[in-house]
N, C-alpha and C. Protein backbone atom coordinates (compact mmCIF):
# COMPACT_ATOMS: atom_id res chain seq x y z
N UNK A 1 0.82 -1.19 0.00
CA UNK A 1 0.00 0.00 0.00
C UNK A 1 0.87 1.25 0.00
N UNK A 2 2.05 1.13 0.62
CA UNK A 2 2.87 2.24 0.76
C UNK A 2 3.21 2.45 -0.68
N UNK A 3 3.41 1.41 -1.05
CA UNK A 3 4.37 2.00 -2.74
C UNK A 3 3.04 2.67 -3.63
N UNK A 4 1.88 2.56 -3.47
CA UNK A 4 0.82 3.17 -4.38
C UNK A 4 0.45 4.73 -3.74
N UNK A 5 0.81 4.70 -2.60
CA UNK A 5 0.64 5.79 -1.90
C UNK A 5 1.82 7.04 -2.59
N UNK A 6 2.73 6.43 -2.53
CA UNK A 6 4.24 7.06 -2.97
C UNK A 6 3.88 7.44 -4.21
N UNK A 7 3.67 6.47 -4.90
CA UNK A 7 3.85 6.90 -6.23
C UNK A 7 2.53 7.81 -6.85
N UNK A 8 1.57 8.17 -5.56
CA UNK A 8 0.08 8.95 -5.92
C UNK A 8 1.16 10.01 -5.53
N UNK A 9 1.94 9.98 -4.13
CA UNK A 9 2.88 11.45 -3.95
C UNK A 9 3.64 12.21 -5.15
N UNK A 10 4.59 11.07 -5.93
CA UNK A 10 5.08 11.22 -7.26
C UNK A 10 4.54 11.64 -7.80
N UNK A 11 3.46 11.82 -8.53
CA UNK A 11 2.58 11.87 -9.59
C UNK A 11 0.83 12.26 -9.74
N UNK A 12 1.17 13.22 -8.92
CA UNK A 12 0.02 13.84 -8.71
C UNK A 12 -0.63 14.60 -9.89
N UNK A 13 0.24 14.68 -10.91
CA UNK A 13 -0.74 15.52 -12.03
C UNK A 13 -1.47 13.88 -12.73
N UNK A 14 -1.03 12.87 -12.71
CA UNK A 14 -1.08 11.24 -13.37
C UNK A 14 -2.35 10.94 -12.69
N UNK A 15 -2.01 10.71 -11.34
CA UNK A 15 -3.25 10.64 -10.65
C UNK A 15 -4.64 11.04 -10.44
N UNK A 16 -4.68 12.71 -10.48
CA UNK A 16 -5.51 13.51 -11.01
C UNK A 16 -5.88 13.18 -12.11
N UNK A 17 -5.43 13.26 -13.50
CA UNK A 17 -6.20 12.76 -14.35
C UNK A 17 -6.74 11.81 -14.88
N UNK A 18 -6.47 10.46 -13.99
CA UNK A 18 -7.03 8.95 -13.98
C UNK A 18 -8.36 9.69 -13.20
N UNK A 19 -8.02 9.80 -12.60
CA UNK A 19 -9.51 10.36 -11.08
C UNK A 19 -10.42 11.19 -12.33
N UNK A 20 -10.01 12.55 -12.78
CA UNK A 20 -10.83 13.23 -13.60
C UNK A 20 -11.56 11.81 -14.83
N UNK A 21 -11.09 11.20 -15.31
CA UNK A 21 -11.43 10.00 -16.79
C UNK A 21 -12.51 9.07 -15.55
N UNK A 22 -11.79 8.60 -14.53
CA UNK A 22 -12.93 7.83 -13.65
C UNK A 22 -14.14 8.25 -13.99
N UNK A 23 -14.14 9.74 -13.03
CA UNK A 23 -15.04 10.27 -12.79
C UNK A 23 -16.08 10.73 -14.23
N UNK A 24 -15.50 10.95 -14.84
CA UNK A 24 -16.16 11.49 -16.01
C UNK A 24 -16.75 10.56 -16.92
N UNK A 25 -16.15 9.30 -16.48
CA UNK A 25 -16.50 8.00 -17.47
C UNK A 25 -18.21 7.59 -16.45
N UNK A 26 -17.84 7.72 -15.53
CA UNK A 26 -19.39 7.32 -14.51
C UNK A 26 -20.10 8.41 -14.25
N UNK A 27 -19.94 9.47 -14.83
CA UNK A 27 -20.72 10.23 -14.83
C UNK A 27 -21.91 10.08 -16.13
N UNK A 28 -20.68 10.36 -17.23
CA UNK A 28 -21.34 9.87 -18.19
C UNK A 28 -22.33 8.85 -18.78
N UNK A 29 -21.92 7.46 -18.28
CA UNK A 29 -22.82 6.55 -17.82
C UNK A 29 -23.97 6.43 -16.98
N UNK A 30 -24.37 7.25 -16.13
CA UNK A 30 -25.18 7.46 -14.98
C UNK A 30 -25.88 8.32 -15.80
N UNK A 31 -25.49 9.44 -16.43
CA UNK A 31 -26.42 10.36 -17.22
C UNK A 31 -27.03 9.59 -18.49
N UNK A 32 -26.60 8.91 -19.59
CA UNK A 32 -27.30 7.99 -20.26
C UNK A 32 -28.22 7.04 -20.07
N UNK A 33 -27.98 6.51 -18.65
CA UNK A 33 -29.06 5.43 -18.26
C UNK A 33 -29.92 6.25 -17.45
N UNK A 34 -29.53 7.37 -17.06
CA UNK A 34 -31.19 8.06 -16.64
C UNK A 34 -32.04 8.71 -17.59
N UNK A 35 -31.12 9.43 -18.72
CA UNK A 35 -32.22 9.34 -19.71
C UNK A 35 -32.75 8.21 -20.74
N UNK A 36 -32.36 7.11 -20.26
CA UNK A 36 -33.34 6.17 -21.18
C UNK A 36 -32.66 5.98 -22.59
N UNK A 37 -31.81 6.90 -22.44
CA UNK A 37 -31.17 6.62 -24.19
C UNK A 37 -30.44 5.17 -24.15
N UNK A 38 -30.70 4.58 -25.09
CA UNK A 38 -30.13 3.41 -25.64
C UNK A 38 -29.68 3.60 -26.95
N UNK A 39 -28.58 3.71 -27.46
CA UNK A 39 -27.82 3.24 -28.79
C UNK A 39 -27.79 1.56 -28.72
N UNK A 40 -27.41 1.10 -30.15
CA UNK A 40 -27.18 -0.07 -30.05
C UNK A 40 -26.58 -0.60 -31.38
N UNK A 41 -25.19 -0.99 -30.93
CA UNK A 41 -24.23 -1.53 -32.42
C UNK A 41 -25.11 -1.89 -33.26
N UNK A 42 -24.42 -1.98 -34.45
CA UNK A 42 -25.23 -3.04 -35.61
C UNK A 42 -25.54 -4.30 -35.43
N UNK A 43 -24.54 -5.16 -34.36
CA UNK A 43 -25.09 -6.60 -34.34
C UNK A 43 -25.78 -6.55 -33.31
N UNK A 44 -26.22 -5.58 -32.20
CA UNK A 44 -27.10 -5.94 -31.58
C UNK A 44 -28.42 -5.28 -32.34
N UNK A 45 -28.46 -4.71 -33.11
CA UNK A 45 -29.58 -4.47 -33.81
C UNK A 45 -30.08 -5.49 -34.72
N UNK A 46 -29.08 -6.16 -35.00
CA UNK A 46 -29.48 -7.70 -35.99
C UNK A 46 -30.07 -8.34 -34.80
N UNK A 47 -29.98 -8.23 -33.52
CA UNK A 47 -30.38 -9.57 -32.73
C UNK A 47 -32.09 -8.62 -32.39
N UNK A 48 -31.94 -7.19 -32.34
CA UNK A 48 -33.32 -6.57 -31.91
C UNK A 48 -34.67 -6.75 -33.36
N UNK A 49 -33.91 -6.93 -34.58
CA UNK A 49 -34.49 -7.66 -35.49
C UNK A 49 -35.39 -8.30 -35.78
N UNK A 50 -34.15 -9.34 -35.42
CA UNK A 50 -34.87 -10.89 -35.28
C UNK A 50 -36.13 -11.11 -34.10
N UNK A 51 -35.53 -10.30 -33.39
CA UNK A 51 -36.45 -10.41 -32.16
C UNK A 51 -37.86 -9.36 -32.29
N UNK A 52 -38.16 -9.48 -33.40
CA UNK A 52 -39.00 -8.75 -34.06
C UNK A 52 -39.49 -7.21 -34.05
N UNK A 53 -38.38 -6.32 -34.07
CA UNK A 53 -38.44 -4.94 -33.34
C UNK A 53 -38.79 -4.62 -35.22
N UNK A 54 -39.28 -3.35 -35.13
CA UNK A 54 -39.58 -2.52 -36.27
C UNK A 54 -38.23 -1.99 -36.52
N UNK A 55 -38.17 -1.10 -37.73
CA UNK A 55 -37.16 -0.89 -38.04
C UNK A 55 -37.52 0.56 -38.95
N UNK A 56 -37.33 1.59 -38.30
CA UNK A 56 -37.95 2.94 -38.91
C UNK A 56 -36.79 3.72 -39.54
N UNK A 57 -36.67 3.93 -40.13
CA UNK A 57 -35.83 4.79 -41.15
C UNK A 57 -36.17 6.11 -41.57
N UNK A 58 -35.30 7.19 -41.11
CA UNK A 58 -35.70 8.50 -40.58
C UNK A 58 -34.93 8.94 -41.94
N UNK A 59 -34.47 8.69 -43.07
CA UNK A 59 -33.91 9.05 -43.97
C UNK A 59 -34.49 9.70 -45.34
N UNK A 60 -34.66 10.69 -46.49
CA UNK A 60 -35.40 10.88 -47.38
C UNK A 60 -36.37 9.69 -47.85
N UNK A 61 -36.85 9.75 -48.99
CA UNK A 61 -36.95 8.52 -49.54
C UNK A 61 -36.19 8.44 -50.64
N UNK A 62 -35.62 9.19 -50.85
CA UNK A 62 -34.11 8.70 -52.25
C UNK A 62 -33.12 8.11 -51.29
N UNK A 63 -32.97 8.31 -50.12
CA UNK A 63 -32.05 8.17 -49.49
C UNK A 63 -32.77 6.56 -49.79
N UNK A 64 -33.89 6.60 -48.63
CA UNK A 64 -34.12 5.13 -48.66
C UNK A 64 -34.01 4.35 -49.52
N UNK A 65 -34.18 4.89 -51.35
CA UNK A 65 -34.42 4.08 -51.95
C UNK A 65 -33.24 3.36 -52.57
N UNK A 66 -31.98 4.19 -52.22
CA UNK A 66 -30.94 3.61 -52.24
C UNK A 66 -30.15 2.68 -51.63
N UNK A 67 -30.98 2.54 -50.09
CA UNK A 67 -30.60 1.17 -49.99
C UNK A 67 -30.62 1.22 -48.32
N UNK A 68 -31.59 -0.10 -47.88
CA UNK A 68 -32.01 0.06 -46.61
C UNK A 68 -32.42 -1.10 -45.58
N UNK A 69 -32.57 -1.22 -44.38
CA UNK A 69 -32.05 -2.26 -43.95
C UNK A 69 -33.91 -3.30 -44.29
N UNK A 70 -34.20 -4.34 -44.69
CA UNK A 70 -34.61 -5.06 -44.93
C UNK A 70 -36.04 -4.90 -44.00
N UNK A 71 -37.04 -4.85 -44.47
CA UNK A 71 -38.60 -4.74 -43.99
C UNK A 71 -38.48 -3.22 -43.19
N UNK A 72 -37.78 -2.47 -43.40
CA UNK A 72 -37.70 -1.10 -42.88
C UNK A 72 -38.69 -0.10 -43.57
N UNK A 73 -39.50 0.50 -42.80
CA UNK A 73 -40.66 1.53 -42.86
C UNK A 73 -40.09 2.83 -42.93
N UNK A 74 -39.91 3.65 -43.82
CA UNK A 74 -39.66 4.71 -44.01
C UNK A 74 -40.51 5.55 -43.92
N UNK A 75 -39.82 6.78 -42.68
CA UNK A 75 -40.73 7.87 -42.46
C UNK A 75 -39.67 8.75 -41.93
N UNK A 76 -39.43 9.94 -43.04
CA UNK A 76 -38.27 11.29 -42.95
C UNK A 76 -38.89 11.80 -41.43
N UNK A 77 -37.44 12.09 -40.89
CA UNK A 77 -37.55 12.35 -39.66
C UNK A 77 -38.73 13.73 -39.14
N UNK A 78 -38.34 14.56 -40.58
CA UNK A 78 -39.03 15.89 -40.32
C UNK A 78 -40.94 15.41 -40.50
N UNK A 79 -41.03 14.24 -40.50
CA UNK A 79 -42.40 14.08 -41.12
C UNK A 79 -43.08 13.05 -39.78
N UNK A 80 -41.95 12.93 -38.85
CA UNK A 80 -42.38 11.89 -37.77
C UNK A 80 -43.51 12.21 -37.13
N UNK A 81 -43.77 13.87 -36.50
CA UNK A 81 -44.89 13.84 -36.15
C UNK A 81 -46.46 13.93 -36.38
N UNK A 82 -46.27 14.55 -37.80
CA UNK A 82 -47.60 13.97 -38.61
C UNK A 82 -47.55 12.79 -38.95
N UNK A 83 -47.03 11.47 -38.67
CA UNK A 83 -47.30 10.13 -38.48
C UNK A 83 -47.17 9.91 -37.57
N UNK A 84 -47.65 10.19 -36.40
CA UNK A 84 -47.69 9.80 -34.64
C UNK A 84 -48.81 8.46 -34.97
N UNK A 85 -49.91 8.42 -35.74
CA UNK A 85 -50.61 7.04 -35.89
C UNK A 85 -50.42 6.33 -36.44
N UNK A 86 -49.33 6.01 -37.21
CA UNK A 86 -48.38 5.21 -37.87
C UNK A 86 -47.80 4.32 -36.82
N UNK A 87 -46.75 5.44 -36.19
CA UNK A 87 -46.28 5.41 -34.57
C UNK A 87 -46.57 4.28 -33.72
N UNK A 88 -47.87 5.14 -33.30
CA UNK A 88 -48.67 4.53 -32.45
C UNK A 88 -49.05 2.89 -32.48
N UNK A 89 -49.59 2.46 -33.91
CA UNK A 89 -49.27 1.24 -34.02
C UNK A 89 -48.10 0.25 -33.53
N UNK A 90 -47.52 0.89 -34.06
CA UNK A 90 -45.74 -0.09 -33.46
C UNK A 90 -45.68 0.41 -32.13
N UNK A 91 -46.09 0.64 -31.52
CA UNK A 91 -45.53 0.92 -30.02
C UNK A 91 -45.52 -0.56 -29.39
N UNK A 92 -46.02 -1.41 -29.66
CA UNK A 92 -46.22 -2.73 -29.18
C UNK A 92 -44.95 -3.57 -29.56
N UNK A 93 -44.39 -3.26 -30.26
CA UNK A 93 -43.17 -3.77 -30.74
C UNK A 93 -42.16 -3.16 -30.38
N UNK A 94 -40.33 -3.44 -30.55
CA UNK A 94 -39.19 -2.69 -30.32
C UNK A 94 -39.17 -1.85 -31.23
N UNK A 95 -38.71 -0.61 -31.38
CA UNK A 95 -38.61 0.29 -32.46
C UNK A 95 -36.91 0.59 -32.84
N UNK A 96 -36.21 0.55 -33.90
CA UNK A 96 -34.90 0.64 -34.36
C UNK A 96 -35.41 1.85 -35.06
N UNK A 97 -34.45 3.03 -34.52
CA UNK A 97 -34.49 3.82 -35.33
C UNK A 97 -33.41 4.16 -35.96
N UNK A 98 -33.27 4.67 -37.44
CA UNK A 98 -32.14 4.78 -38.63
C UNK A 98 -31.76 5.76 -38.97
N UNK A 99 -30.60 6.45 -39.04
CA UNK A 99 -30.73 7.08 -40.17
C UNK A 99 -29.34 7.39 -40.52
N UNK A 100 -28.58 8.05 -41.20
CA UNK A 100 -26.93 7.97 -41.92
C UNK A 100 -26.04 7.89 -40.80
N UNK A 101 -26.16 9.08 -40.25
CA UNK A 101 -24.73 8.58 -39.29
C UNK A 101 -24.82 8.55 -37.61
N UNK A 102 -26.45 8.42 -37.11
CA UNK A 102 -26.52 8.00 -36.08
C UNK A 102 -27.20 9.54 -34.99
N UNK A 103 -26.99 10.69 -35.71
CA UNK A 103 -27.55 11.69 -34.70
C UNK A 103 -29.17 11.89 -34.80
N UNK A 104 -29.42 11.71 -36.42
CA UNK A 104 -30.99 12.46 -36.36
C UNK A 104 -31.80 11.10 -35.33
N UNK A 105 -31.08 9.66 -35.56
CA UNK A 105 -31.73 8.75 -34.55
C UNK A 105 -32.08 8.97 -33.55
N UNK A 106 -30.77 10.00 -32.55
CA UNK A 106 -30.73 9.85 -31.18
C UNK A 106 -31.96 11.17 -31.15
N UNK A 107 -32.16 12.28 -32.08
CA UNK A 107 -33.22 12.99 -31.79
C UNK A 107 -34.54 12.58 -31.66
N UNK A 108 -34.86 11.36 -32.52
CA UNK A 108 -35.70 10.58 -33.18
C UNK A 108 -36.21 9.83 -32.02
N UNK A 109 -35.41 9.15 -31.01
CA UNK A 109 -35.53 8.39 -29.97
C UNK A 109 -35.78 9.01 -29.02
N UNK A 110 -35.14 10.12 -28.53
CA UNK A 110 -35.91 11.28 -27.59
C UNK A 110 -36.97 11.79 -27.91
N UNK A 111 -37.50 12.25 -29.08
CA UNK A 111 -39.08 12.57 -29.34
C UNK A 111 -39.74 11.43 -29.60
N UNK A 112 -39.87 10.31 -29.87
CA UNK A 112 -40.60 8.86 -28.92
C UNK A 112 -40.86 8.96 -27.58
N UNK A 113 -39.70 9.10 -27.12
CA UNK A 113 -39.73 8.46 -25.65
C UNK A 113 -40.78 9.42 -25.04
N UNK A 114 -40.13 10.73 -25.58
CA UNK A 114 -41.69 11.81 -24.89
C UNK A 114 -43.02 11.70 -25.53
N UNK A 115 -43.42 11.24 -26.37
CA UNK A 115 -44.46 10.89 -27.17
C UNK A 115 -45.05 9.51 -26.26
N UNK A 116 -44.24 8.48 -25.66
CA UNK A 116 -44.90 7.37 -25.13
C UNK A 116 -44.21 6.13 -25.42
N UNK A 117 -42.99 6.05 -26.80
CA UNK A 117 -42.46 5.16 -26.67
C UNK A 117 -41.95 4.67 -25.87
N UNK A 118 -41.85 3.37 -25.36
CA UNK A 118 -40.79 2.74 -24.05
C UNK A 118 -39.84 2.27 -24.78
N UNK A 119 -40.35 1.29 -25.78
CA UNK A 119 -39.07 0.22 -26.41
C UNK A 119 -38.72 1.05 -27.70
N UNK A 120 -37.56 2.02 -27.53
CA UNK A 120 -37.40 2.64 -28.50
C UNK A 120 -35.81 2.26 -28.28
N UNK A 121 -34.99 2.63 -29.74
CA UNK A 121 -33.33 2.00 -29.84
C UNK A 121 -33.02 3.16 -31.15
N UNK A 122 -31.94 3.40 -30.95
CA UNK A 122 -31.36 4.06 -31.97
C UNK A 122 -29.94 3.60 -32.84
N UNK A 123 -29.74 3.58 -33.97
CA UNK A 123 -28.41 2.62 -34.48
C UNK A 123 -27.51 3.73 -34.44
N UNK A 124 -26.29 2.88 -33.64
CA UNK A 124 -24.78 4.07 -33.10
C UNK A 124 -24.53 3.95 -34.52
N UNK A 125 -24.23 5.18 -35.16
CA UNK A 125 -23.34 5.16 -35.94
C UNK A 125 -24.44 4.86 -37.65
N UNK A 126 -25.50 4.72 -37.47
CA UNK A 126 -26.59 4.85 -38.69
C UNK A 126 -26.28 4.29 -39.41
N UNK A 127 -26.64 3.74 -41.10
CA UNK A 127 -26.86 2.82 -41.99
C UNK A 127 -25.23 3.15 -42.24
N UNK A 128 -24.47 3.81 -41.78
CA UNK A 128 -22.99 4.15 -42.03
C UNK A 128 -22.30 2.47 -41.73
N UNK A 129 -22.74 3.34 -40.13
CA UNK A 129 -21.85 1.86 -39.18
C UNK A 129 -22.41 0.62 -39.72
N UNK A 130 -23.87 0.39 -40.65
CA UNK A 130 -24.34 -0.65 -40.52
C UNK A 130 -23.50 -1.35 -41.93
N UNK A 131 -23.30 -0.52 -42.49
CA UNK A 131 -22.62 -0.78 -43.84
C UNK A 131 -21.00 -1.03 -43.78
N UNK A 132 -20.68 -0.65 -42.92
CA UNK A 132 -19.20 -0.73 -42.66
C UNK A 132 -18.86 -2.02 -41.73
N UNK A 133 -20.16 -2.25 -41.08
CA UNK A 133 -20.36 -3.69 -40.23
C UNK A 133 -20.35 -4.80 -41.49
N UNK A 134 -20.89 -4.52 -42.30
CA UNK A 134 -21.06 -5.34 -44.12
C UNK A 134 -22.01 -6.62 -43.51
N UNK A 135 -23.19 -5.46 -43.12
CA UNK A 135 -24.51 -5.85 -43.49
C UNK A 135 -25.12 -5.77 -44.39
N UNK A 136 -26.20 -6.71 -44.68
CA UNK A 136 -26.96 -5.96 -46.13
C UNK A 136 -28.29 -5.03 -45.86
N UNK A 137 -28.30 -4.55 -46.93
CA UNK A 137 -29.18 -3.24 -47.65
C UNK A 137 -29.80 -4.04 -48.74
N UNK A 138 -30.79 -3.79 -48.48
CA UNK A 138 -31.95 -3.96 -50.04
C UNK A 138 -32.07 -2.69 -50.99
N UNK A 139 -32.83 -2.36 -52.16
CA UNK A 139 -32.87 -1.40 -52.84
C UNK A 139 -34.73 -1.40 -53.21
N UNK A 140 -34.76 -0.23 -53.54
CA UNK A 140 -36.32 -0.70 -53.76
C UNK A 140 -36.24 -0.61 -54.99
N UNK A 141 -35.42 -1.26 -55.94
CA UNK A 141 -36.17 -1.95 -57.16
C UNK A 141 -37.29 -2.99 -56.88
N UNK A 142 -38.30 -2.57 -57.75
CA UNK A 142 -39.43 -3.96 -57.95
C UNK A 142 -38.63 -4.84 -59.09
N UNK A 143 -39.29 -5.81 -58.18
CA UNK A 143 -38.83 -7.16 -59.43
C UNK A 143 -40.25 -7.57 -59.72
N UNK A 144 -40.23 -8.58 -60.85
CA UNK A 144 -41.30 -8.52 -61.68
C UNK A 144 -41.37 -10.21 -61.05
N UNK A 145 -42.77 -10.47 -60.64
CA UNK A 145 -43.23 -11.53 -60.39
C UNK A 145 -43.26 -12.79 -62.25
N UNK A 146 -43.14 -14.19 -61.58
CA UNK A 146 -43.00 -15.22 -62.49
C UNK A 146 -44.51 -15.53 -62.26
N UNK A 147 -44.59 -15.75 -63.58
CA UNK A 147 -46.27 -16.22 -63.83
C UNK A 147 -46.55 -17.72 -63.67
């Protein structure tokens, strides 16, 4: 114990700033889980998926149509609250929300949560991270049914 003591005497600017990163790392953490925000990698969004969560996509629709994560409901973020009964339906389900690089989500997920969503999720890092994870994307070409 003496030698950790000593070397906190030594190195008091070292020490201090482990203490400041502690502190700031559990702070930070403590403030995310009281607001309810949840991010969630790409593979845990493959597992919120499967586990039958919706999958809303806050992106244009050119955006969308260029390529998007698979049974995903597109609705531009700026248009979310004139579809609150859209919404409302899926509330019974997990909600994934999308969009390029992960911020308009986290706005997207805070105006849920005050709206009434509980099971709401946002993707860290948006169809970016999901693409760089080398997941797939669909396109909305129609294909032509076989007779």
């Amino acid at each position: 114990m003496d030698i950790y003591l000593e070397f906190a005497a030594n190195h008091t600017l070292l020490v201090t700033a482990l203490l400041f990163s502690f502190f700031l790392l559990i702070f930070t953490e403590l403030r995310r889980q009281a607001t309810g925000m949840t991010n969630v990698e790409p593979q845990a969004a493959v597992k919120l998926i499967n586990a039958d969560a919706v999958v809303l996509d806050l992106r244009s629709a050119d955006s969308f149509a260029l390529g998007h994560i698979v049974n995903a409901k597109n609705i531009p973020f700026d248009e979310l609250d004139a579809n609150q009964d859209k919404i409302d339906k899926l509330k019974s389900r997990p909600i994934l929300a999308v969009c390029n690089a992960g911020a308009t989500s986290t706005r997207a997920v805070n105006s849920l949560r005050k709206a009434g969503v509980e099971n709401v999720y946002g993707l860290k890092g948006g169809i970016t991270a999901w693409t760089q994870a080398n997941l797939p994307l669909v396109t909305a070409k129609k294909t032509k049914r076989k007779k």
